[in-house]
Protein backbone atom coordinates (compact mmCIF):
# COMPACT_ATOMS: atom_id res chain seq x y z
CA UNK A 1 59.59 118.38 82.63
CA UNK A 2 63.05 118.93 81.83
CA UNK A 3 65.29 120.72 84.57
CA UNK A 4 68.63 122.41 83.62
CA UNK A 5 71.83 123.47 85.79
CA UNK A 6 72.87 127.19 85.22
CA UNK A 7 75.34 126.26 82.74
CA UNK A 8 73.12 124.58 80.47
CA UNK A 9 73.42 120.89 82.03
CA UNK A 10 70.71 118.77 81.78
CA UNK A 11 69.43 117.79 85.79
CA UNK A 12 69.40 114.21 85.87
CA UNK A 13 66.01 112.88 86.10
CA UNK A 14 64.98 110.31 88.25
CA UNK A 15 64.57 106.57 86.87
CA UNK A 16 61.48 104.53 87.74
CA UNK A 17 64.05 101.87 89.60
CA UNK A 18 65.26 105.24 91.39
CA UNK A 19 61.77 106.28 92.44
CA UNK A 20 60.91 103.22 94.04
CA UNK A 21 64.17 103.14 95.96
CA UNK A 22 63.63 106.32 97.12
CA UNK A 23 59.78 105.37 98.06
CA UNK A 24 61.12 103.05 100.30
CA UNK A 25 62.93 105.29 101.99
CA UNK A 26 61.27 106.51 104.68
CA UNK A 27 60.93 108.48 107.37
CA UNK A 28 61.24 106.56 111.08
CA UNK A 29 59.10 103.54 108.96
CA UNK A 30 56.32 105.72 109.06
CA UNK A 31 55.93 106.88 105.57
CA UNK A 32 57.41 109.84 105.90
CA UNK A 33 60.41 111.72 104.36
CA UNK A 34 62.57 113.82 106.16
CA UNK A 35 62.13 116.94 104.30
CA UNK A 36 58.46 116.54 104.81
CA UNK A 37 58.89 115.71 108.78
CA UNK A 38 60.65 119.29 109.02
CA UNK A 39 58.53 121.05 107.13
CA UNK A 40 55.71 119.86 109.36
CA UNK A 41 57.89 120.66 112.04
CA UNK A 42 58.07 124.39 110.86
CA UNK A 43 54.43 124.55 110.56
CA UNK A 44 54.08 123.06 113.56
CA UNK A 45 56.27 125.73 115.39
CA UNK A 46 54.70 128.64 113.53
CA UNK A 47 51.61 127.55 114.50
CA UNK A 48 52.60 127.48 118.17
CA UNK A 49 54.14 131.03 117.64
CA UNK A 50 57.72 128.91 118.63
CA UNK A 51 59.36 130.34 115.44
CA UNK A 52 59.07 131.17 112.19
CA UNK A 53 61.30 128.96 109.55
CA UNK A 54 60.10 128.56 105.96
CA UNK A 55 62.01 126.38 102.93
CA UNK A 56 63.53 128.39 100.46
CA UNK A 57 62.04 128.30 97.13
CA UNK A 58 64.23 126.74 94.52
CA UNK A 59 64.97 129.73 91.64
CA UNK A 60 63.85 128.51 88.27
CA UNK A 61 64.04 130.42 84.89
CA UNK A 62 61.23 128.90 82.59
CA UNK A 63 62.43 128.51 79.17
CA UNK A 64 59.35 126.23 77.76
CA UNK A 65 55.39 126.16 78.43
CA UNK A 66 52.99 124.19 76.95
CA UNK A 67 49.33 125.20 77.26
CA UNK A 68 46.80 121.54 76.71
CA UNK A 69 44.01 124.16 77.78
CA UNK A 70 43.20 127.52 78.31
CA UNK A 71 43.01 127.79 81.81
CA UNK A 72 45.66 125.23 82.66
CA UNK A 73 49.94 125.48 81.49
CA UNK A 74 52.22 122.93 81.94
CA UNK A 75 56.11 123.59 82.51
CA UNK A 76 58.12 121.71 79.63
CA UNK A 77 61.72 122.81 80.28
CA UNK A 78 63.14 124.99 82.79
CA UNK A 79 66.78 126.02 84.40
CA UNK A 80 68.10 126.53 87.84
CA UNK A 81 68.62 130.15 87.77
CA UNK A 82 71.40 130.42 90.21
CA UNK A 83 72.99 127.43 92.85
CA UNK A 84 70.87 126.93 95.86
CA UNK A 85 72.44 127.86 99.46
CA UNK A 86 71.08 126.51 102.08
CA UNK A 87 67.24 124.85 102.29
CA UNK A 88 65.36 126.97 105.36
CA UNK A 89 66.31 130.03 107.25
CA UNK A 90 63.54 131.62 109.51
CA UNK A 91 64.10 133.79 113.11
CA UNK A 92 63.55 132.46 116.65
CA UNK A 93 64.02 134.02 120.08
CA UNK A 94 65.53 137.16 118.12
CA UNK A 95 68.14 134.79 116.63
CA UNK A 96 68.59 134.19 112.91
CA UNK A 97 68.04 130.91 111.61
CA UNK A 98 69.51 129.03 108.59
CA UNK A 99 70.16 125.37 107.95
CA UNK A 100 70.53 122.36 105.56
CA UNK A 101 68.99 119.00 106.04
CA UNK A 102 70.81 116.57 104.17
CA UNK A 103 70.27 112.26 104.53
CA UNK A 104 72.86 108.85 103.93
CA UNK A 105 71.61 105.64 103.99
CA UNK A 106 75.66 104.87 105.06
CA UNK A 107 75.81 103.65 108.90
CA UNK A 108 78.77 104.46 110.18
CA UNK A 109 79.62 108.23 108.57
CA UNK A 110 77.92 111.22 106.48
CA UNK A 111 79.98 111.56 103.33
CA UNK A 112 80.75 115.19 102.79
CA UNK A 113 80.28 114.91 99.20
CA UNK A 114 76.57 115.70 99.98
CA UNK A 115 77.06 119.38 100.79
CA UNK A 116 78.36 121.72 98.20
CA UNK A 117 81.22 124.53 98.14
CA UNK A 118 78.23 127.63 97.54
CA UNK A 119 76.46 126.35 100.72
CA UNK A 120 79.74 126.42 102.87
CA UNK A 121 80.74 129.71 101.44
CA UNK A 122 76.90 130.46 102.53
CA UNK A 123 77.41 129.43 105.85
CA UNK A 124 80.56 130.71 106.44
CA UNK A 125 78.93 133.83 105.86
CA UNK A 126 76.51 133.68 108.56
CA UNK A 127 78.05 132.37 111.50
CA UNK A 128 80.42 135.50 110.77
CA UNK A 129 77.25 137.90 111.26
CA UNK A 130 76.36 135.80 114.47
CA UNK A 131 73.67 133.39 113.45
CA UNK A 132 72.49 129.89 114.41
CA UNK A 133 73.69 127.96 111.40
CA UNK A 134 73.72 124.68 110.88
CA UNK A 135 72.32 120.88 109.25
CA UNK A 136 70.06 118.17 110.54
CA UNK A 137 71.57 115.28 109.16
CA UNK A 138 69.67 112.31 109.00
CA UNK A 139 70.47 108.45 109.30
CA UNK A 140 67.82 106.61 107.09
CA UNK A 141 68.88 103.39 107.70
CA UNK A 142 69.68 104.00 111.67
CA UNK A 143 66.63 106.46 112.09
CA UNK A 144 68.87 108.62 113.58
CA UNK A 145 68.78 112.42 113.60
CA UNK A 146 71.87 115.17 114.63
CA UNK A 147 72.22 118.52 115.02
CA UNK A 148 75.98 119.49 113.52
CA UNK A 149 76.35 123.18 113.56
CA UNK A 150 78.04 125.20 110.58
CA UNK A 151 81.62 125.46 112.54
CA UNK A 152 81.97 122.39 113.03
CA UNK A 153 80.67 120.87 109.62
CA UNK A 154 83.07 124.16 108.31
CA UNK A 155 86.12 122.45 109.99
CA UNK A 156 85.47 119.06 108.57
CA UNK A 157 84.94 120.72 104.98
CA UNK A 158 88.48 121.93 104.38
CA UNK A 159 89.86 118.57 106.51
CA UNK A 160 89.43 117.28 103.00
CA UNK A 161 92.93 118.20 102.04
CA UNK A 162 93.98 115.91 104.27
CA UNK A 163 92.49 112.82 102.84
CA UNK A 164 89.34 113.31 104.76
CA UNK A 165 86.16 112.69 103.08
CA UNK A 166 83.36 112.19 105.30
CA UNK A 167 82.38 112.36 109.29
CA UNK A 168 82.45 109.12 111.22
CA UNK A 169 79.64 108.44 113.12
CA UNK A 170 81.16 108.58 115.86
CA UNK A 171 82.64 111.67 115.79
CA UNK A 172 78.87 112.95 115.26
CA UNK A 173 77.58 111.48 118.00
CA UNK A 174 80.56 112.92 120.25
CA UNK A 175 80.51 116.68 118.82
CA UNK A 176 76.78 117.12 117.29
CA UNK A 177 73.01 116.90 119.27
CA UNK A 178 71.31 114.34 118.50
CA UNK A 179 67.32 114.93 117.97
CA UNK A 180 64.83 111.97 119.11
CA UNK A 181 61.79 112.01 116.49
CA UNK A 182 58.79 112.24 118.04
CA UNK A 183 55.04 113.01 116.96
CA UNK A 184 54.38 116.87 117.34
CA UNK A 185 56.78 118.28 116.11
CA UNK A 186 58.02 115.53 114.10
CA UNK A 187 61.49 116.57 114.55
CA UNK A 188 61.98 119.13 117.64
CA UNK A 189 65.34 120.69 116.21
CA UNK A 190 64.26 123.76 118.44
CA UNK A 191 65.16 121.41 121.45
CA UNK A 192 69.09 120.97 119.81
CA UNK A 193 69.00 124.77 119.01
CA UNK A 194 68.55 125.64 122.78
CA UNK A 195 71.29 123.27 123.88
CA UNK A 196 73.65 124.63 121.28
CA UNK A 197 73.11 128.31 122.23
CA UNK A 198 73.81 126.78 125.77
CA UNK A 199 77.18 125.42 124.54
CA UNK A 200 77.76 128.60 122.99
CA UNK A 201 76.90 131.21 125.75
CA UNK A 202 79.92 128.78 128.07
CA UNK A 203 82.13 128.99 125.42
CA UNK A 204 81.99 132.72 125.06
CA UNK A 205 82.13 133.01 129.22
């Protein structure tokens, strides 16, 4: 099926080569991606009435069907209706939740060229109305998993001016939480949230 950005782009599609890189990539060497480990994290938490955080859909606008039988269609072509912000938002404890999870195979810093202008602007936008915002970013090749939140990934973003074009490692491990992967739930970001609204409620003292 072909995908299309909003100005008519054609999404690049993913090469065989590609796929199987990206098959080996996985999740704590347990077969697992990290998208999939936090959305079985959210169900896990909804489950246990912890809180309730669901992945936004992606908008499409379907330009092309094709129907090989009468009770089944196929999507030929369709186009990203509008950019994306950010992947989940959800509530917990009364507090509203939004986040991006984004992955690097790098080692020793998460290039900032992963994350977007829209989803900053996005971002931006809610830690101004008071909510827990922020990304999971995730390690593949360390199998390492942080908490960042939005003000400080915000403050790294326009560092770029200055030459700046990713976060050190380091740096992460000083300023963000990092999350230990464990079996139920898969990743226990709720944990990081807690400690962060800790941070928060000192800071404000």
């Amino acid at each position: 099926m072909a995908f299309h950005y909003p100005n008519g782009q054609s999404f690049p599609q993913k090469n065989s080569a590609r796929r199987a890189l990206q098959k080996e990539t996985t999740f704590a060497n347990r077969g697992m991606h990290f998208e999939e480990a936090i959305n079985q994290s959210n169900e896990y938490y909804l489950t246990h009435d912890k809180a309730v955080v669901h992945k936004k859909p992606t908008p499409l606008q379907i330009v092309k069907v094709d129907y090989p039988k009468r009770s089944a269609a196929v999507v030929k072509e369709a186009y990203f209706r509008q950019p994306s912000t950010t992947d989940y938002n959800g509530v917990y404890c009364g507090y509203h939740l939004d986040f991006e999870a984004k992955e690097t195979k790098n080692k020793t810093s998460f290039p900032l060229k992963n994350f977007h202008q829209h989803q900053i602007t996005h971002m931006q936008k809610c830690v101004n109305q008071q909510a827990i915002c922020f990304v999971l970013l995730w390690f593949s090749s360390l199998n390492r998993c942080f908490f960042l939140s939005a003000e400080n990934l915000i403050n790294y973003w326009n560092e770029q001016e200055s030459g700046r074009k990713s976060i050190p490692l380091s740096i992460i491990e000083n300023e963000a939480i990092e999350i230990v992967p464990q079996i139920a739930p898969r990743i226990p970001y709720l944990i990081a949230v807690e400690k962060y609204l800790e941070r928060r409620s000192q800071t404000n003292v």
